[in-house]
C-alpha atoms as a PDB file:
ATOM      1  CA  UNK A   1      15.074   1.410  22.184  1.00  0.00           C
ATOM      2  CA  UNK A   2      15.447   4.720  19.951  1.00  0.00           C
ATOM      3  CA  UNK A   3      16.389   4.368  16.508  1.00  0.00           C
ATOM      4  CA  UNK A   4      19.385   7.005  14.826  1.00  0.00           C
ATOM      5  CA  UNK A   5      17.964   8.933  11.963  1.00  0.00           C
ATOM      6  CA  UNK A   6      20.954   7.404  10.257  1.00  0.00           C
ATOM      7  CA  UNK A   7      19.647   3.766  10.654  1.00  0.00           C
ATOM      8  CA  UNK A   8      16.372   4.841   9.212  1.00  0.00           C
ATOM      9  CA  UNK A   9      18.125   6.243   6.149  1.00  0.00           C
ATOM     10  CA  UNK A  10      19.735   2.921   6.067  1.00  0.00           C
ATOM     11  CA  UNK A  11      16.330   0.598   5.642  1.00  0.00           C
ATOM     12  CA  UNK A  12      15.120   2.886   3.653  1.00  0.00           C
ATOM     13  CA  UNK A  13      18.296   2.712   1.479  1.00  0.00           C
ATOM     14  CA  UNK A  14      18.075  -0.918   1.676  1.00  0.00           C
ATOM     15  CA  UNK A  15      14.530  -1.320   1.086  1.00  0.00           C
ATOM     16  CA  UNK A  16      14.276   1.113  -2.005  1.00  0.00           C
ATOM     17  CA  UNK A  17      17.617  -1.327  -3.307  1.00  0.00           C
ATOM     18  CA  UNK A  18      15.650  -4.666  -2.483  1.00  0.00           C
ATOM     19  CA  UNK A  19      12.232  -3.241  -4.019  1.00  0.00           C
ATOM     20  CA  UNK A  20      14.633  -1.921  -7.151  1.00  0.00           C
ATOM     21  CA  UNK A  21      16.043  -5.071  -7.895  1.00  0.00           C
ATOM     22  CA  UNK A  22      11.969  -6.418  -8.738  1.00  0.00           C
ATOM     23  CA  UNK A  23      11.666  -3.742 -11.249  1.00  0.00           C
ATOM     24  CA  UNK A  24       9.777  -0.428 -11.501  1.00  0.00           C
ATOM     25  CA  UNK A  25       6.996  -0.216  -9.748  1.00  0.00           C
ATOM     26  CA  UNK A  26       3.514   1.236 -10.424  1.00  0.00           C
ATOM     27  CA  UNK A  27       1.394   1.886  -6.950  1.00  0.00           C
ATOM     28  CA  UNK A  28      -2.132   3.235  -6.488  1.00  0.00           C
ATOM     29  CA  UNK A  29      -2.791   4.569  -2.529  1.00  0.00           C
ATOM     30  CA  UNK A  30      -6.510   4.488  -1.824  1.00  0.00           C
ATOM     31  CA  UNK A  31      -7.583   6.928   0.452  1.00  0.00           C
ATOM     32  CA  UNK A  32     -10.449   9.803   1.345  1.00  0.00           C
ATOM     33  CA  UNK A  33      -8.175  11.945   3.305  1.00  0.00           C
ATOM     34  CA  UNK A  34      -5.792  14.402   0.773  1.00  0.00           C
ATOM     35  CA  UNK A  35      -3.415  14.871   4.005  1.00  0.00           C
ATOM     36  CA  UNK A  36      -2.530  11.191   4.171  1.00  0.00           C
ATOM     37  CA  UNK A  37      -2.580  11.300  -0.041  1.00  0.00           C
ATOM     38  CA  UNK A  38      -0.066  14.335  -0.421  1.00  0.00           C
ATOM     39  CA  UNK A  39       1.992  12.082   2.650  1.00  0.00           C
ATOM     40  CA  UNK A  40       2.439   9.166   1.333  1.00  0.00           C
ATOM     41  CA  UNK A  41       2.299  10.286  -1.392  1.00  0.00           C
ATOM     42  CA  UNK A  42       5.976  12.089  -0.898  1.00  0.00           C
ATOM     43  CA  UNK A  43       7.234   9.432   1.139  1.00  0.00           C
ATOM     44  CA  UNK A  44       6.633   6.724  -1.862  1.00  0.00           C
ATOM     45  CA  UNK A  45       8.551   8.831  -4.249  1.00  0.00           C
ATOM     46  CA  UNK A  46      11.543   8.459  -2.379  1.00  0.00           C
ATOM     47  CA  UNK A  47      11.734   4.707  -3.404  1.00  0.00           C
ATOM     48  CA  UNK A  48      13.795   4.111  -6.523  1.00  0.00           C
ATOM     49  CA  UNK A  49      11.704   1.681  -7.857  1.00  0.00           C
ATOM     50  CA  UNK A  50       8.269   3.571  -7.459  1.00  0.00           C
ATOM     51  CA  UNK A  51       7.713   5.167 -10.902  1.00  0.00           C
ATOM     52  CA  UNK A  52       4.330   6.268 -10.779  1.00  0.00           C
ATOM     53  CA  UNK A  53       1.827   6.368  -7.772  1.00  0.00           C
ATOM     54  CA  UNK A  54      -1.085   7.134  -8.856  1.00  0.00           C
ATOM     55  CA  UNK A  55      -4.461   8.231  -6.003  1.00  0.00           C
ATOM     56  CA  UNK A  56      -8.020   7.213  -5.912  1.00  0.00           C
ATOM     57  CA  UNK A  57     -10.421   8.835  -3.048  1.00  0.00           C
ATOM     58  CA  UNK A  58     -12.843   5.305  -3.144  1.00  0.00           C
ATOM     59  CA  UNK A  59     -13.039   2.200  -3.314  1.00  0.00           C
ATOM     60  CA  UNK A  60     -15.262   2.707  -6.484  1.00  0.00           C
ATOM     61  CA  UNK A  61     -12.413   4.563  -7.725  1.00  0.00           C
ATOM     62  CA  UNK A  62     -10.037   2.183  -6.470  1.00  0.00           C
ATOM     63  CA  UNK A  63     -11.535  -0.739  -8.869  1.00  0.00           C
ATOM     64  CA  UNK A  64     -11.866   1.715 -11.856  1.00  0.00           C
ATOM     65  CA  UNK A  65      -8.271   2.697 -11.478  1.00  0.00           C
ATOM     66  CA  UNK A  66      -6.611  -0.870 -11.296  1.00  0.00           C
ATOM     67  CA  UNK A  67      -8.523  -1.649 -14.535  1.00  0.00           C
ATOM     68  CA  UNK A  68      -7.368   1.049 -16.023  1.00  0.00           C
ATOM     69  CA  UNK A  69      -3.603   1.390 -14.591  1.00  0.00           C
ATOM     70  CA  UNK A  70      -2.933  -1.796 -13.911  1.00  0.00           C
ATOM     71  CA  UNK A  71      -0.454  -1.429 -11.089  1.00  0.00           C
ATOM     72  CA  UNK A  72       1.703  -3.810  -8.993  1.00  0.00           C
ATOM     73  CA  UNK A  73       0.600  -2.451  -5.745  1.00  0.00           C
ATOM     74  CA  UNK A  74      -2.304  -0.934  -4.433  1.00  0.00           C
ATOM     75  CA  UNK A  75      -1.949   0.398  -0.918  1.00  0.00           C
ATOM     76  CA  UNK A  76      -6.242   1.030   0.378  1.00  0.00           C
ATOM     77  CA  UNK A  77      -8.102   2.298   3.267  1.00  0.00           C
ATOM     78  CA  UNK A  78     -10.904   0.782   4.805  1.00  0.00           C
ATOM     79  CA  UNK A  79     -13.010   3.590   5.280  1.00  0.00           C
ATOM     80  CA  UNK A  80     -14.142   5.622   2.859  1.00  0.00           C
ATOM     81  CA  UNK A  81     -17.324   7.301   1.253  1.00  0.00           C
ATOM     82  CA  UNK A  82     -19.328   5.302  -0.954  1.00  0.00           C
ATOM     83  CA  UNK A  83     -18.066   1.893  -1.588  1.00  0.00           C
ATOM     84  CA  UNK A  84     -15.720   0.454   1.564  1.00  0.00           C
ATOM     85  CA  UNK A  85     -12.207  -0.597   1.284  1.00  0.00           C
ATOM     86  CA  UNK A  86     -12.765  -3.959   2.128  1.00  0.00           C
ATOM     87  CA  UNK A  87     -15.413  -4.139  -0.533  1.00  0.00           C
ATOM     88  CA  UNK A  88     -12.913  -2.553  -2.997  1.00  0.00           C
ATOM     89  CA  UNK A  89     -10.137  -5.193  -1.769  1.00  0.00           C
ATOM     90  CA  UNK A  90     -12.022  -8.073  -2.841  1.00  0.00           C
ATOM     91  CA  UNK A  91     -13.333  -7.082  -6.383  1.00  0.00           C
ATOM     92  CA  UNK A  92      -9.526  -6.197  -7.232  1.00  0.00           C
ATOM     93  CA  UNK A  93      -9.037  -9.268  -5.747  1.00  0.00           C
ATOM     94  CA  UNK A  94     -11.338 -10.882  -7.887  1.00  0.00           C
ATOM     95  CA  UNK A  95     -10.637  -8.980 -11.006  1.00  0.00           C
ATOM     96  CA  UNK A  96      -7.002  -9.152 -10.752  1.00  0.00           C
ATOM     97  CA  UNK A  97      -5.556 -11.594  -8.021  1.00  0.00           C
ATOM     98  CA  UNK A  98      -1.873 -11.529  -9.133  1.00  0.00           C
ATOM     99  CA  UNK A  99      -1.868  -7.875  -7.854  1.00  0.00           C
ATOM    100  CA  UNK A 100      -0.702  -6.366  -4.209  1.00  0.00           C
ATOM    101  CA  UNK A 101      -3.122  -5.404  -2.264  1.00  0.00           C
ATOM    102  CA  UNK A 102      -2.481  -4.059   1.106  1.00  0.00           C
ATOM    103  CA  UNK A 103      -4.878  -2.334   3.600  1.00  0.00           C
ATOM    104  CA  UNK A 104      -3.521   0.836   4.958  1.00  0.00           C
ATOM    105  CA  UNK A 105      -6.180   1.816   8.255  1.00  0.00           C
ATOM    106  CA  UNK A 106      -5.902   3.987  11.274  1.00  0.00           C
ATOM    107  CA  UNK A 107      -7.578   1.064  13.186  1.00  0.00           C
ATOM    108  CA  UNK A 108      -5.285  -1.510  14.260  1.00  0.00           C
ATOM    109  CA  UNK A 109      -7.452  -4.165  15.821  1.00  0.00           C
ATOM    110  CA  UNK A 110      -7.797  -7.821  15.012  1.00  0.00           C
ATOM    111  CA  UNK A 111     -10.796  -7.834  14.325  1.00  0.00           C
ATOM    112  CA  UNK A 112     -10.089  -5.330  11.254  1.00  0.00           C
ATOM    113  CA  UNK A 113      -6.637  -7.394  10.357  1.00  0.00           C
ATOM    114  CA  UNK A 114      -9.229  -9.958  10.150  1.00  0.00           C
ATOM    115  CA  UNK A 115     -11.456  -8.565   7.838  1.00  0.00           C
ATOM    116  CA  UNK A 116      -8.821  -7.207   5.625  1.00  0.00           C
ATOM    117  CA  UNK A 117      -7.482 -11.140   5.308  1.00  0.00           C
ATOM    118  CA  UNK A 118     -10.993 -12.301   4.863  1.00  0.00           C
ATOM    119  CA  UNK A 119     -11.380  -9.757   1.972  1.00  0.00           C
ATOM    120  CA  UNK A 120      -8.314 -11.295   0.281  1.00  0.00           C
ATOM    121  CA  UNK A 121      -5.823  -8.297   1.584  1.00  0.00           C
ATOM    122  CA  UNK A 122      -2.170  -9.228   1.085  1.00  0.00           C
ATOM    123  CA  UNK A 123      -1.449  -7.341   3.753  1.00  0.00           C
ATOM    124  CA  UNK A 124      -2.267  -4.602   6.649  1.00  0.00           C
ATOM    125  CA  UNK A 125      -0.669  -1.487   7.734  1.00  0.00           C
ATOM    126  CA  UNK A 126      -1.330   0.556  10.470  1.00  0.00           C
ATOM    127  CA  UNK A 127      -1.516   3.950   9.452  1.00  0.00           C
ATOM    128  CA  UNK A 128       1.028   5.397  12.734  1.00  0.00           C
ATOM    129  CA  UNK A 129       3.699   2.382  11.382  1.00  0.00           C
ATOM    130  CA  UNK A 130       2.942   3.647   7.476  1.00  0.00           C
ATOM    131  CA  UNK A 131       6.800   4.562   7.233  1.00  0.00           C
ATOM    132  CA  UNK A 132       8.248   1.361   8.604  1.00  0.00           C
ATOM    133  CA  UNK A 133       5.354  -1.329   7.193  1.00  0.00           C
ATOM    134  CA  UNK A 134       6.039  -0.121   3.881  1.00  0.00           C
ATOM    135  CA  UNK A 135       9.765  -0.067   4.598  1.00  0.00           C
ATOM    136  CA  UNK A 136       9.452  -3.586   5.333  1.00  0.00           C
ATOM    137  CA  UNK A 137       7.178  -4.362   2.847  1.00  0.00           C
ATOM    138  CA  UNK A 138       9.563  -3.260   0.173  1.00  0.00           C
ATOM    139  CA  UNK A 139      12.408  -4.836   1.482  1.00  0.00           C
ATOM    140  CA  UNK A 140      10.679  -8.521   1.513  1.00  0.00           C
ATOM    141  CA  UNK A 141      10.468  -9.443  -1.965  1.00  0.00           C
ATOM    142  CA  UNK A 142       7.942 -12.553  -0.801  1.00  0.00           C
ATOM    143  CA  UNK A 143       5.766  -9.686  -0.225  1.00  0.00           C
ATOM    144  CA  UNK A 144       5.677  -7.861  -3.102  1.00  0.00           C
ATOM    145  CA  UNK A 145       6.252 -10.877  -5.497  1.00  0.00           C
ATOM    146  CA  UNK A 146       3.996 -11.587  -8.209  1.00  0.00           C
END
């Protein structure tokens, strides 16, 4: 079944109003490739409620950053240079456990869902479904709540 552009507009409109209604929202999006960055990036901004996204390029630079920017979300590849994702998601996890964390990966098998959980992830997000996971994401405020 195809979806209208118009409908799209429509969870997007309902999502940013959902995610609005829990505040602004501070985001950091973890990830080695600066196509994906500059993407989501732009695609983020159109949310309401997003007020600052902030980028790392590592997972070393993914713990550094949360320390330092405390955000509400932090949105993380898996693979990356130096220190993994999953490795990154469970010392923000450790450091900070009343923060998002949600693994964003081109790989959608179990066995990586599986990791992700393992690693404390709060959630996963194929990186082809990036538009409508974080459309849904944003419109469940179980998800995002603190």
């Amino acid at each position: 079944m195809e979806r209208s552009e118009t409908e799209g507009k429509t969870d997007l409109a309902d999502a940013s109003d959902s995610a609005r209604d829990r505040g602004p929202m501070k985001v950091l999006l973890v990830d080695d490739s600066p196509y994906f960055i500059r993407a989501a990036t732009r695609f983020l901004s159109e949310f309401e409620s997003v007020v600052t996204v902030q980028t790392a390029r590592s997972g070393t630079d993914a713990v550094q950053a949360v320390l330092r920017e405390r955000p509400d979300l932090v949105l993380i590849d898996i693979n990356m240079p130096g220190m993994s994702g999953l490795t990154a998601v469970s010392r923000i996890k450790a450091l900070e456990p009343d923060i998002r964390v949600v693994v964003v990966s081109l790989n959608e098998s179990e066995e990586f869902r599986a990791a992700a959980e393992a690693a404390g992830a709060d959630g996963y997000i194929a990186k082809r479904h990036f538009a409508t996971g974080i459309v849904a994401l944003f419109a469940d405020p179980q998800r995002l709540a603190q």
